[in-house]
N, C-alpha and C. Protein backbone atom coordinates (compact mmCIF):
# COMPACT_ATOMS: atom_id res chain seq x y z
N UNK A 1 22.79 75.48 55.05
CA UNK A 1 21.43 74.98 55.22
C UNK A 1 20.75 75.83 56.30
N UNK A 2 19.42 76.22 56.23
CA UNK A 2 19.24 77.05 56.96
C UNK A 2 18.18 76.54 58.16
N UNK A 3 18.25 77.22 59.19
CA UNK A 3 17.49 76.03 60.09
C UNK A 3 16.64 77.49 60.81
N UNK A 4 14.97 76.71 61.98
CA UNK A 4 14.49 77.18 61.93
C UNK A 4 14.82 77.03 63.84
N UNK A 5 14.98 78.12 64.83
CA UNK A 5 15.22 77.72 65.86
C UNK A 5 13.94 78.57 66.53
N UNK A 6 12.95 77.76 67.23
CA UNK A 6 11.41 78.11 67.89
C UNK A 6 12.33 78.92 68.89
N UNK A 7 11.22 80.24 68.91
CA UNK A 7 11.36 81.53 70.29
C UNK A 7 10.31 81.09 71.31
N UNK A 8 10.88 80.34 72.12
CA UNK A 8 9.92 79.12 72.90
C UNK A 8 10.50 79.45 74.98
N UNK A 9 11.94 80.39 74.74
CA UNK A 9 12.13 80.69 75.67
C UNK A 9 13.08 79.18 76.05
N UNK A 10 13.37 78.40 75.66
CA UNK A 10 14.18 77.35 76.22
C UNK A 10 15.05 76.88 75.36
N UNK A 11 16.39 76.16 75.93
CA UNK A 11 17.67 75.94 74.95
C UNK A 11 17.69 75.62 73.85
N UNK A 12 18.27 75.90 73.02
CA UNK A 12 17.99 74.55 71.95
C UNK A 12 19.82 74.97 70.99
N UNK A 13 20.51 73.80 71.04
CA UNK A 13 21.61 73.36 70.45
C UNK A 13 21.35 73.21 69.02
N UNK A 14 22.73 74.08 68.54
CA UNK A 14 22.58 74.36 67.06
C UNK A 14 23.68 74.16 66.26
N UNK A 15 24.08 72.66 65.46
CA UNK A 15 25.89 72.51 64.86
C UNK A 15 25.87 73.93 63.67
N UNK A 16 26.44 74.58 64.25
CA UNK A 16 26.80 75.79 63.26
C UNK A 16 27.97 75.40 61.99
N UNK A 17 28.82 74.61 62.59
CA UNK A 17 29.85 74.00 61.53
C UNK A 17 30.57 72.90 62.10
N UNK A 18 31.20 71.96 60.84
CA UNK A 18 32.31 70.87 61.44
C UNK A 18 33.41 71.44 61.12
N UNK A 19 34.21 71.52 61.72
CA UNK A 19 35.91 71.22 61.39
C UNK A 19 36.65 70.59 62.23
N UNK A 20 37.72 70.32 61.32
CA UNK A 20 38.33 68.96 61.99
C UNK A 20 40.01 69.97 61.83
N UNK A 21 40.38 69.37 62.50
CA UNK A 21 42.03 69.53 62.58
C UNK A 21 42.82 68.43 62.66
N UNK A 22 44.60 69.06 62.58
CA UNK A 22 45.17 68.16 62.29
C UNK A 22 46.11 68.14 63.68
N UNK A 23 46.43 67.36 64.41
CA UNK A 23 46.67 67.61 65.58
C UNK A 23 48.19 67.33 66.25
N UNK A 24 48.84 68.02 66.53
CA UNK A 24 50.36 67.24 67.63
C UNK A 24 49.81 66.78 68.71
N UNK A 25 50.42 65.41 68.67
CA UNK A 25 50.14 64.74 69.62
C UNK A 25 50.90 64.49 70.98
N UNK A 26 51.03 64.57 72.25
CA UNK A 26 51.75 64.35 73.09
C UNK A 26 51.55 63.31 73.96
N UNK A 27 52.22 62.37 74.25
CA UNK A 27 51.40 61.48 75.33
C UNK A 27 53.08 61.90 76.57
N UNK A 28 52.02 61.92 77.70
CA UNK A 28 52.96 62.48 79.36
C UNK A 28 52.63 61.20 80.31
N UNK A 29 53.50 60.73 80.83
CA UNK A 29 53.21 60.23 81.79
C UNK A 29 54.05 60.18 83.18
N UNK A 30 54.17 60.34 84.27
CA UNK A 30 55.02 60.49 85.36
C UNK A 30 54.94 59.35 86.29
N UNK A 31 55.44 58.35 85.81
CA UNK A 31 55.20 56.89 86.62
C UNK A 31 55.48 56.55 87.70
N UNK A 32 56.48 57.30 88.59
CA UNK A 32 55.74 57.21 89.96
C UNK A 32 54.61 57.80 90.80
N UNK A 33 53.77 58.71 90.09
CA UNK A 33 52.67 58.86 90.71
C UNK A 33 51.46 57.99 89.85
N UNK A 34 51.30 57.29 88.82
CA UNK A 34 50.31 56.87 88.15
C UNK A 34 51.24 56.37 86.60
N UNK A 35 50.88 55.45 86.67
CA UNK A 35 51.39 54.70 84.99
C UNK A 35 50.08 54.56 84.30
N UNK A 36 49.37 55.52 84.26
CA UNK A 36 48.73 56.10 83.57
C UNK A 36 49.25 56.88 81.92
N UNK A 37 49.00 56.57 80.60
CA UNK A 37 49.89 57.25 79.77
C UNK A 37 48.97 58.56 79.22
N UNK A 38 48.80 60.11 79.45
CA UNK A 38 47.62 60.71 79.11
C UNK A 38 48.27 61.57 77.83
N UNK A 39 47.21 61.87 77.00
CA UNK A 39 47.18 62.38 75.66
C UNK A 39 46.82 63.50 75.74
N UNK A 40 47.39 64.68 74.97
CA UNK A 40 47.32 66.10 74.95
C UNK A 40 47.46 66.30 73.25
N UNK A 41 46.38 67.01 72.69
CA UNK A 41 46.44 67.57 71.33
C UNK A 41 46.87 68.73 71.51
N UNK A 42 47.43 69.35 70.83
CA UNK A 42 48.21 70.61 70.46
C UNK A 42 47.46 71.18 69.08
N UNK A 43 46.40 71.93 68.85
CA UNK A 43 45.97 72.32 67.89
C UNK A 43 46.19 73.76 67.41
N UNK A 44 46.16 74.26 66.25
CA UNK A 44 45.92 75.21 65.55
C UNK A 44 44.45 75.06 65.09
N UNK A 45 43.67 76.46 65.29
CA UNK A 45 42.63 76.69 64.80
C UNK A 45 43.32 77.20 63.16
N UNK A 46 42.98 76.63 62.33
CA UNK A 46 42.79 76.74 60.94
C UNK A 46 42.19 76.92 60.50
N UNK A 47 40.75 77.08 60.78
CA UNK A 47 39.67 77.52 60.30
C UNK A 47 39.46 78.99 60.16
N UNK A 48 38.44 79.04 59.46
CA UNK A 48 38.01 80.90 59.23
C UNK A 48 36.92 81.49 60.33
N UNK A 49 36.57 80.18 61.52
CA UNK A 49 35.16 80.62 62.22
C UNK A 49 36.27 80.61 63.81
N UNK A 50 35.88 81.54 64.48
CA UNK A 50 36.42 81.47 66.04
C UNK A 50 35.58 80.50 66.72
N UNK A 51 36.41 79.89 67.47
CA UNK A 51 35.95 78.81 68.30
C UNK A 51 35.23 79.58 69.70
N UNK A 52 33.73 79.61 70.15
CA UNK A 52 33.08 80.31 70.69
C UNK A 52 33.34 79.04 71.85
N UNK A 53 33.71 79.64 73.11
CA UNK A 53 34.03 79.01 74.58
C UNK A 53 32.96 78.27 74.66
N UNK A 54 32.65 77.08 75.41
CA UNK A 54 31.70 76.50 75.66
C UNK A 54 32.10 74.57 75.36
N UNK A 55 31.12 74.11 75.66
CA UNK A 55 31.53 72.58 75.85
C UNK A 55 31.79 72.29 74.42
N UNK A 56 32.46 71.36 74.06
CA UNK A 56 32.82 70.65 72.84
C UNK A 56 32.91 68.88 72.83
N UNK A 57 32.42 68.13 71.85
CA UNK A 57 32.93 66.88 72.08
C UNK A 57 34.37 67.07 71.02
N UNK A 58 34.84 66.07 71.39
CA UNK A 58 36.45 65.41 70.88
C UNK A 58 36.63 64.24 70.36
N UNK A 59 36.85 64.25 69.16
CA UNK A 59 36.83 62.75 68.01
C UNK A 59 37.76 62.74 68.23
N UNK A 60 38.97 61.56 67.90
CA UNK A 60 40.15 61.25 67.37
C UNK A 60 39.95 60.22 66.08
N UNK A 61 40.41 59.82 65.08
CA UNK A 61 40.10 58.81 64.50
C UNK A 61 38.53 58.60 64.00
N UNK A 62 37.78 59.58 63.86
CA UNK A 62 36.31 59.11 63.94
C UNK A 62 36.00 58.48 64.82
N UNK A 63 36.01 58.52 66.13
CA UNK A 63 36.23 57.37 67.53
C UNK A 63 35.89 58.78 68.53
N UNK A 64 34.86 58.82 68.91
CA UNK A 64 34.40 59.84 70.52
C UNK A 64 35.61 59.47 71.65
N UNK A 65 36.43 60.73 72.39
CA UNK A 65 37.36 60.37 72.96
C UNK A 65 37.46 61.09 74.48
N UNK A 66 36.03 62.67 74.15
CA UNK A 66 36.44 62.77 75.78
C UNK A 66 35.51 64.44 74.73
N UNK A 67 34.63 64.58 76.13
CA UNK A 67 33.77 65.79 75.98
C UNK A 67 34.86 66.80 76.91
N UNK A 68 35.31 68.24 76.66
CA UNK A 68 35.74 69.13 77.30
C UNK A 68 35.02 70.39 77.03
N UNK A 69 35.96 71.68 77.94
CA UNK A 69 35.29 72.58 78.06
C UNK A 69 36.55 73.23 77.14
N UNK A 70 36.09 74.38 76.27
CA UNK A 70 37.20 75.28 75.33
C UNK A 70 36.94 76.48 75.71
N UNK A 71 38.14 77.30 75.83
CA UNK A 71 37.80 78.67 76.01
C UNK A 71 37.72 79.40 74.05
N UNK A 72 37.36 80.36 74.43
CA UNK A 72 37.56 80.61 73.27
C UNK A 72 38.82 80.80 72.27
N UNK A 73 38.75 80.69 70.87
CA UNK A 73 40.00 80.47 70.06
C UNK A 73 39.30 81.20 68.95
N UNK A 74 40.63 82.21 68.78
CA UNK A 74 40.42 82.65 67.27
C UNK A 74 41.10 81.57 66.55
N UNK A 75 40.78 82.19 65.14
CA UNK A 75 41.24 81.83 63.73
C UNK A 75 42.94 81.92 63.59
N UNK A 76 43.35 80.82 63.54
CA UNK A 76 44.94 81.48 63.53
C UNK A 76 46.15 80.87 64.97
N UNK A 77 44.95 80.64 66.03
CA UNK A 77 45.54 80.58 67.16
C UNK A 77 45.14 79.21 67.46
N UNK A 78 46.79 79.02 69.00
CA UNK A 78 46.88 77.35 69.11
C UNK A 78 46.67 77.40 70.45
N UNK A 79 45.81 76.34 70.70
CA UNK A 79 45.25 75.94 72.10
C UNK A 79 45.20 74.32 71.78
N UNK A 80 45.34 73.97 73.89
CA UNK A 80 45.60 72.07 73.53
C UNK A 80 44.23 71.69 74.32
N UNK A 81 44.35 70.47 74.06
CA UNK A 81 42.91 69.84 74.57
C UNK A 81 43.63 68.60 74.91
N UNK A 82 43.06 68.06 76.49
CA UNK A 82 43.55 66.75 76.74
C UNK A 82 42.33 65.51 76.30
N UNK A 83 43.17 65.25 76.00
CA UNK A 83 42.28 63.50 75.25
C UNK A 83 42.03 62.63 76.73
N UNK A 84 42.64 62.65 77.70
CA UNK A 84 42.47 61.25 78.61
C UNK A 84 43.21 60.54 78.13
N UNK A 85 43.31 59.29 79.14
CA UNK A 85 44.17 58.31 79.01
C UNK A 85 44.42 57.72 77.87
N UNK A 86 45.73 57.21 77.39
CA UNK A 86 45.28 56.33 76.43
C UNK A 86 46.25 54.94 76.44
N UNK A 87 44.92 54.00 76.23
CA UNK A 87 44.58 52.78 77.09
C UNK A 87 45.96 52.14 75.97
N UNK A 88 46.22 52.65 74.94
CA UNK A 88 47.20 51.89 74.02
C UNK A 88 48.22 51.30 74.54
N UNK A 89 48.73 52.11 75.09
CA UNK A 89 50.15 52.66 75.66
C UNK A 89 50.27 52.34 77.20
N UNK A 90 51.73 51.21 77.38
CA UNK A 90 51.02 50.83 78.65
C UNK A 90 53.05 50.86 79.36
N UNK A 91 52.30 51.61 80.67
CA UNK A 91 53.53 51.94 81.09
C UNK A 91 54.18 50.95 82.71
N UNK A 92 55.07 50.58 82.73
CA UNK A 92 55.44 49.64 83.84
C UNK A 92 56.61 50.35 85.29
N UNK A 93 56.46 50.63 85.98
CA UNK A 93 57.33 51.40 87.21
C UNK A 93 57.80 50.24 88.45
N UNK A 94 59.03 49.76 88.36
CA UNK A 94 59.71 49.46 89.59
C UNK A 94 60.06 50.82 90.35
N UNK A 95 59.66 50.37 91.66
CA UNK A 95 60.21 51.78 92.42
C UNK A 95 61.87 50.99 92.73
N UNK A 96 62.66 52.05 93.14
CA UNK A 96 64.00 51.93 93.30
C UNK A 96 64.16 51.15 94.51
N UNK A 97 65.60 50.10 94.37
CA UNK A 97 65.28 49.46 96.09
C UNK A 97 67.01 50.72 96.75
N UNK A 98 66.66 50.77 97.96
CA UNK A 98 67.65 51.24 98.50
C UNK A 98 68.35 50.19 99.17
N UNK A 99 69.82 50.15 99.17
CA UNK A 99 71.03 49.55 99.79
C UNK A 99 71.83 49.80 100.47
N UNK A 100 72.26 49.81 102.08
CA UNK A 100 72.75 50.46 102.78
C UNK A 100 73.41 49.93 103.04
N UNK A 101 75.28 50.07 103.12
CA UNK A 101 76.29 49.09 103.87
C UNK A 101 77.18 50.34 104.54
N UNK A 102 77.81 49.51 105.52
CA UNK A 102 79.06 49.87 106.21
C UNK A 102 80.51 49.66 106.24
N UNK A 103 81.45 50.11 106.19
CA UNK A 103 82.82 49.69 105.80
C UNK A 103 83.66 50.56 106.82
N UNK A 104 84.69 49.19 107.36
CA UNK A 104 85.36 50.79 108.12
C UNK A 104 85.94 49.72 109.84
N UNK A 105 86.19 49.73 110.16
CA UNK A 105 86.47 48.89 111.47
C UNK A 105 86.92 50.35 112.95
N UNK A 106 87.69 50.87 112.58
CA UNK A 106 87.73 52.13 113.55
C UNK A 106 86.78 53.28 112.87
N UNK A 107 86.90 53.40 111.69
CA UNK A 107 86.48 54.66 111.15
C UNK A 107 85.38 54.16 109.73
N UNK A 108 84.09 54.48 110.43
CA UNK A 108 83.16 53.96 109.68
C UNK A 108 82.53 54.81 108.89
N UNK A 109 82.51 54.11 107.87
CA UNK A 109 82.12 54.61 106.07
C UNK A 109 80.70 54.29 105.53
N UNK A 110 79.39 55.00 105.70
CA UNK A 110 78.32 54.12 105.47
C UNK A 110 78.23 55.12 103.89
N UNK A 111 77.43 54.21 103.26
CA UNK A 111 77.13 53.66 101.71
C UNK A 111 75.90 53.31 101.16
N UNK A 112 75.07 54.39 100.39
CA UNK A 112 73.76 54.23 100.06
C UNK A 112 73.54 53.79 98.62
N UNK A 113 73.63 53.26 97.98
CA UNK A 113 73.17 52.71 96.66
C UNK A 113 71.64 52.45 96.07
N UNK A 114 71.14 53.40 95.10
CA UNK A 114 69.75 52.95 94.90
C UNK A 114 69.94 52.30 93.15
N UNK A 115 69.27 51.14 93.16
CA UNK A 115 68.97 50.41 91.83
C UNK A 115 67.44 50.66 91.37
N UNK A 116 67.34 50.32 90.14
CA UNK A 116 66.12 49.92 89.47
C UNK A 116 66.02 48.83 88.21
């Protein structure tokens, strides 16, 4: 479809194409700093058009999931994009208790035990 973009001297945003991909999914989380569960796509560009650097939004599901920045990507090549949190997935962290004893009457034996 062909579109008409005014030489007006100021921006103007233009969807050149959709494509969608099919994505590996990773969810990471490191629960003693944040039980937070975050999502990372793993994509292949499959398409025939290079992905030109610049901001992008991010569907999952037909569902808006998180605007990022892409560097550029050829045709052929795999780059990941993080999704943000995802609220699905819910993660729980006891920190460890430490246990300290002594044993020993002349010759003393101390003893650290950590549980969770």
């Amino acid at each position: 479809e062909k579109k008409t973009i005014p030489s007006d001297d100021s921006e103007h945003k233009m969807l050149i194409t959709h494509v969608a991909f099919e994505p590996s999914l990773l969810h990471e989380c490191v629960p003693k700093k944040s039980t937070n569960v975050f999502l990372t796509a793993s994509v292949v560009n499959n398409s025939e058009f290079p992905l030109l650097e610049g901001d992008a939004s991010v569907y999952l599901n037909h569902s808006f999931v998180a605007k990022t920045h892409l560097k550029a990507v050829a045709p052929g090549e795999k780059f990941t994009c993080s999704l943000g949190v995802d609220n699905a997935v819910k993660v729980t962290y006891k920190a460890p208790q430490k246990f300290n004893s002594e044993s020993g009457m002349f010759t003393k034996q101390a003893t650290v035990s950590n549980t969770q």
